[in-house]
N, C-alpha and C. Protein backbone atom coordinates (compact mmCIF):
# COMPACT_ATOMS: atom_id res chain seq x y z
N UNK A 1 -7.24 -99.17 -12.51
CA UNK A 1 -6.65 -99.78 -11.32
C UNK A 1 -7.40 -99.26 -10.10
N UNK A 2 -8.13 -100.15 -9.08
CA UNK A 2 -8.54 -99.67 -8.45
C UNK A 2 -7.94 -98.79 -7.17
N UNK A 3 -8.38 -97.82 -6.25
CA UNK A 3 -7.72 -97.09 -5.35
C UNK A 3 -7.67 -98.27 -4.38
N UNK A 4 -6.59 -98.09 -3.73
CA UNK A 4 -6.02 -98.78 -2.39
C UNK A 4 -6.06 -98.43 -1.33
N UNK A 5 -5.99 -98.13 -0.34
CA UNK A 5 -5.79 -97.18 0.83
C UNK A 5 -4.67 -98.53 1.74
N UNK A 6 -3.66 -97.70 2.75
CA UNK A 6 -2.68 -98.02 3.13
C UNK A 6 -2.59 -97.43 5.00
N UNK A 7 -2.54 -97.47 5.72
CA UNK A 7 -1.86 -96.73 6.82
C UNK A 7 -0.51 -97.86 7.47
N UNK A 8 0.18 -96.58 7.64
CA UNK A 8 1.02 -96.69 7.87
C UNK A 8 1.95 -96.16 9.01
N UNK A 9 2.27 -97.09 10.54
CA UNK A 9 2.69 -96.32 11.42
C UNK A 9 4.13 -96.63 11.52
N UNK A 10 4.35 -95.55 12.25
CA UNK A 10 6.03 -95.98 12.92
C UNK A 10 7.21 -94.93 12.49
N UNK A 11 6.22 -93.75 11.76
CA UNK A 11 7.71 -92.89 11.23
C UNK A 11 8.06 -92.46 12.24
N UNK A 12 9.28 -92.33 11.70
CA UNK A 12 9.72 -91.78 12.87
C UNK A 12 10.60 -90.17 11.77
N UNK A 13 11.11 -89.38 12.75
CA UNK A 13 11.60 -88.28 12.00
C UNK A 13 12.05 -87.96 11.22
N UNK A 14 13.39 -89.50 10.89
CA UNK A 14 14.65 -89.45 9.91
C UNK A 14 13.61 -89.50 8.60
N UNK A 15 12.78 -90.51 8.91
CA UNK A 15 12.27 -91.38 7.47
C UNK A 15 10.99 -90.41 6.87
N UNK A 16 10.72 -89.48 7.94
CA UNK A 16 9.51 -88.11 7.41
C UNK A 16 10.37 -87.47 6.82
N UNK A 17 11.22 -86.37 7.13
CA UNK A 17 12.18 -85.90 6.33
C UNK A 17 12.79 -86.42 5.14
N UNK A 18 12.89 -87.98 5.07
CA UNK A 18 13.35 -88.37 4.04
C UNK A 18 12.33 -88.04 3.16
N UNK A 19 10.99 -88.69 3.48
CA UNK A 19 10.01 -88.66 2.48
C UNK A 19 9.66 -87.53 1.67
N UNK A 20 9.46 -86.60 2.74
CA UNK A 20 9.42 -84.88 2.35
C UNK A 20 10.53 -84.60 1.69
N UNK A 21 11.64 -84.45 1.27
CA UNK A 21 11.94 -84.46 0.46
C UNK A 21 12.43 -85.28 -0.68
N UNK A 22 12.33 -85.97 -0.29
CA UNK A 22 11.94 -87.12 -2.11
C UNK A 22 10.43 -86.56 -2.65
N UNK A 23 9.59 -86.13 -1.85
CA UNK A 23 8.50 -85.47 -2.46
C UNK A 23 9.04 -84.04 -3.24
N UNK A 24 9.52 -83.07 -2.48
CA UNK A 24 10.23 -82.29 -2.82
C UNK A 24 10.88 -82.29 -3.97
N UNK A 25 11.73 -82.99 -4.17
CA UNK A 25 12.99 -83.55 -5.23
C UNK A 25 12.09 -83.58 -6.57
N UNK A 26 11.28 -84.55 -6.61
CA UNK A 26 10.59 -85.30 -7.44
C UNK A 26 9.00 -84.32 -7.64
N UNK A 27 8.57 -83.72 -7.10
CA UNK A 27 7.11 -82.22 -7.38
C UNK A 27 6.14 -83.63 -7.42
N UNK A 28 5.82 -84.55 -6.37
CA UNK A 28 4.98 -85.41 -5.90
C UNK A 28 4.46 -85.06 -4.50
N UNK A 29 3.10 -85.70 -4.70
CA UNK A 29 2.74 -85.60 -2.77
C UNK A 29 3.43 -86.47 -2.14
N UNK A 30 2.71 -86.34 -0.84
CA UNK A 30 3.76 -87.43 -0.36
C UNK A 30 3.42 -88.75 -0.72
N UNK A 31 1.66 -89.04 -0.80
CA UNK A 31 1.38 -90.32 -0.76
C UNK A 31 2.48 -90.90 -2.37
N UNK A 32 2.12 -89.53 -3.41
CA UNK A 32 2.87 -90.32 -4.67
C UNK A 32 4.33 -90.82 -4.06
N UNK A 33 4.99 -90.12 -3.43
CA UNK A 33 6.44 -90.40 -2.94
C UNK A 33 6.48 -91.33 -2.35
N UNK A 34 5.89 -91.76 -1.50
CA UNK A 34 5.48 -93.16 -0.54
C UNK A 34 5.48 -94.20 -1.75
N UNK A 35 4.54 -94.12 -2.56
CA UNK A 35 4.57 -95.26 -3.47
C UNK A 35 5.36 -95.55 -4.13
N UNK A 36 6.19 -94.25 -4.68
CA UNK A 36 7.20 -94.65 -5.44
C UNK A 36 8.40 -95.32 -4.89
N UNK A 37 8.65 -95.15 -4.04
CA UNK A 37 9.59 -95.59 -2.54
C UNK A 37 8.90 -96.99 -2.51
N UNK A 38 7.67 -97.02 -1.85
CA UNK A 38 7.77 -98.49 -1.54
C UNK A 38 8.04 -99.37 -3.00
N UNK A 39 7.57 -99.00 -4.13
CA UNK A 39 7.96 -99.49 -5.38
C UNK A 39 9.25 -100.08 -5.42
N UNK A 40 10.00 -99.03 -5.43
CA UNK A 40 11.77 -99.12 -5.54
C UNK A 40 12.13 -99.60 -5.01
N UNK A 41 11.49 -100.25 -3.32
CA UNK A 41 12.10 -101.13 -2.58
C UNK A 41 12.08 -102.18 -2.75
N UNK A 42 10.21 -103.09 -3.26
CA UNK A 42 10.05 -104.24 -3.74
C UNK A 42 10.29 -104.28 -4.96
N UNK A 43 11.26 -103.62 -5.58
CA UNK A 43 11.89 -104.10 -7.28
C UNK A 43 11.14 -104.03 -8.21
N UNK A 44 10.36 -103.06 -7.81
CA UNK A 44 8.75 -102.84 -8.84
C UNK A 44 9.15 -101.75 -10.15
N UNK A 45 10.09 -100.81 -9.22
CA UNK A 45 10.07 -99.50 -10.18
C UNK A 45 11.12 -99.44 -11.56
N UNK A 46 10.52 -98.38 -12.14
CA UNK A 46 11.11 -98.61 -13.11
C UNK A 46 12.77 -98.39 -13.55
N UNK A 47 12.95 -98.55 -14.55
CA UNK A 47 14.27 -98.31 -14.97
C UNK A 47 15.53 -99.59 -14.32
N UNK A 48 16.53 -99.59 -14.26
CA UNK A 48 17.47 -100.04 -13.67
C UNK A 48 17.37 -100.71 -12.34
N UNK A 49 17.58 -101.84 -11.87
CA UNK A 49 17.27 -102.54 -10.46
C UNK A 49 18.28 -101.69 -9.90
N UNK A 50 17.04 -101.69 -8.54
CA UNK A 50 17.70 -101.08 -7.20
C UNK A 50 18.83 -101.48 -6.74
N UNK A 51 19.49 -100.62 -6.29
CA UNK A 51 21.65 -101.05 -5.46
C UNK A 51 20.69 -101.63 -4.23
N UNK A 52 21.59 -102.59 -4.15
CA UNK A 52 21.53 -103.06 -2.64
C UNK A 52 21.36 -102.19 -1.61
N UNK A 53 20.71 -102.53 -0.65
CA UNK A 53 20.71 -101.31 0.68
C UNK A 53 20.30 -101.90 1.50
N UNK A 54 21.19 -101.49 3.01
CA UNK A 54 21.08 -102.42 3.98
C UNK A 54 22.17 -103.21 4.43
N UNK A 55 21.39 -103.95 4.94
CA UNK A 55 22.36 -105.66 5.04
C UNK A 55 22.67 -106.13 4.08
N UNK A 56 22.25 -106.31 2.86
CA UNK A 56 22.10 -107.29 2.39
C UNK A 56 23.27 -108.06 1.89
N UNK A 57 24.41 -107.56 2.60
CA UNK A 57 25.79 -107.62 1.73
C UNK A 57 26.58 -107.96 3.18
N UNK A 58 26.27 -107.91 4.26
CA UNK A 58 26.42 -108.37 5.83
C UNK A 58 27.24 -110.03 5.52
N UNK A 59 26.58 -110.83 4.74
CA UNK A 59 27.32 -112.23 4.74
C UNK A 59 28.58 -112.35 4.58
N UNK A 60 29.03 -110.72 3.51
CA UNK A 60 30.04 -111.23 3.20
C UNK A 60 31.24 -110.50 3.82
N UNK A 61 30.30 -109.65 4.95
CA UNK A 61 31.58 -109.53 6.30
C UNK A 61 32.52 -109.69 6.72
N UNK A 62 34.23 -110.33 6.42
CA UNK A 62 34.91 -110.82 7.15
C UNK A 62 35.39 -111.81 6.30
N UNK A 63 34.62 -112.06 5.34
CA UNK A 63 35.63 -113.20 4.41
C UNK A 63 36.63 -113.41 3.55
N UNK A 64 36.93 -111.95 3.46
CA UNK A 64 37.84 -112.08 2.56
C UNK A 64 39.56 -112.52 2.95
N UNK A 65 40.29 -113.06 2.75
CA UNK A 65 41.58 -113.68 3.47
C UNK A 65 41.99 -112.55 3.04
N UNK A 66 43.49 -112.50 3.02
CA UNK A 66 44.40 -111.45 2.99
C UNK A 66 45.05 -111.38 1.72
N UNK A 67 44.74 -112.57 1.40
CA UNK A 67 45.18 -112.47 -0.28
C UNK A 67 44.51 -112.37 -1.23
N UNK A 68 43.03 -112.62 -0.94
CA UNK A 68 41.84 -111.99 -1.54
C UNK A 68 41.91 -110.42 -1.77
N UNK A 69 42.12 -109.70 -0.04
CA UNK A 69 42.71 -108.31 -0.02
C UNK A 69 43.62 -107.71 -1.04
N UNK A 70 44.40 -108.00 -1.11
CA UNK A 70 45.79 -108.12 -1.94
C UNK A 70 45.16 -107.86 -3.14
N UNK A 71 44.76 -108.88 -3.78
CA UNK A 71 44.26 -109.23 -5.12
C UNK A 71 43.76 -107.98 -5.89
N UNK A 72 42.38 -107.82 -4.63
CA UNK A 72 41.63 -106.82 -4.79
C UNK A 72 42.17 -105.16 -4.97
N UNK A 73 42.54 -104.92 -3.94
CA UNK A 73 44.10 -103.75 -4.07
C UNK A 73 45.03 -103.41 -5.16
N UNK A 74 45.35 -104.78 -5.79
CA UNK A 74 46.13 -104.76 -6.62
C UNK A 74 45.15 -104.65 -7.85
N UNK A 75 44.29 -104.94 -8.38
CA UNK A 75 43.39 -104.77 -9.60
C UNK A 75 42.89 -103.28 -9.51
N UNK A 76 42.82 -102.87 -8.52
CA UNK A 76 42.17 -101.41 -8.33
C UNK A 76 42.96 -100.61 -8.13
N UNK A 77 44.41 -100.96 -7.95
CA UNK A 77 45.60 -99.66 -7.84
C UNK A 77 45.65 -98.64 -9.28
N UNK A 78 45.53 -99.14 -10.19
CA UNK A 78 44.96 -98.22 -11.32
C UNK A 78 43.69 -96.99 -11.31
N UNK A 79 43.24 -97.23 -10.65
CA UNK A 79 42.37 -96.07 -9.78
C UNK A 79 42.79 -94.89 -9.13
N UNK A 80 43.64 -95.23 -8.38
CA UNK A 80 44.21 -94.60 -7.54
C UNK A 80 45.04 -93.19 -8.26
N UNK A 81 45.42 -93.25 -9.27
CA UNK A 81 46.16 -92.18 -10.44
C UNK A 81 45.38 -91.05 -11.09
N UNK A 82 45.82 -90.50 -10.59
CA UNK A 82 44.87 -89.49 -11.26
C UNK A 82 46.01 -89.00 -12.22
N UNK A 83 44.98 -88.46 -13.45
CA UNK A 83 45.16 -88.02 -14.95
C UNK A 83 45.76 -86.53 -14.60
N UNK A 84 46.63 -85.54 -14.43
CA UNK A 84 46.23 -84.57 -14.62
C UNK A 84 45.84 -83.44 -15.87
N UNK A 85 46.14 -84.63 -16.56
CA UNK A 85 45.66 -83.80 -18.32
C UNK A 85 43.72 -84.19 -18.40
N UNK A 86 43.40 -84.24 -17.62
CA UNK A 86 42.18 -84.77 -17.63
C UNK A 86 41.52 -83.53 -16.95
N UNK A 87 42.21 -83.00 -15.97
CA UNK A 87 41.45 -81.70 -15.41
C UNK A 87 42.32 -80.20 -15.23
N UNK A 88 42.82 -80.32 -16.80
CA UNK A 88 42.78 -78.93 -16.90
C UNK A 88 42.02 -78.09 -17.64
């Protein structure tokens, strides 16, 4: 595969720190960390597709009626219980 070269401006602090340690995390440089990142973003990388992140879930803002709410609440109130024979 041939080498690529890339530049890349605009970090800003949050997203250096991020990188540095996902380099960190992972015992990669940074450029490997960069790639693997931009990978994971365009749905390249491996294993399991990426969770949503972002907006991308913004559409569905505000739509739910109140009985949608309800619904939802009510299917997931089983959650809400905790076991205590489970953590002793």
């Amino acid at each position: 595969m041939p080498t690529r070269q890339l530049t890349l401006r605009g970090f800003d602090d949050e997203l250096q720190r991020a990188l540095v340690a996902e380099a960190r995390a992972s015992g990669l440089s940074l450029n490997q960390a960069a790639v693997k990142l931009l990978r994971r973003g365009a749905g390249l990388g491996a294993g399991p597709a990426p969770h949503a992140v972002g907006s991308a879930l913004d559409h569905l803002i505000g739509t739910w009626t109140e009985e949608d709410a309800r619904c939802v609440a009510d299917a997931t109130a089983v959650f809400e219980h905790v076991d205590e024979d489970l953590w002793k």
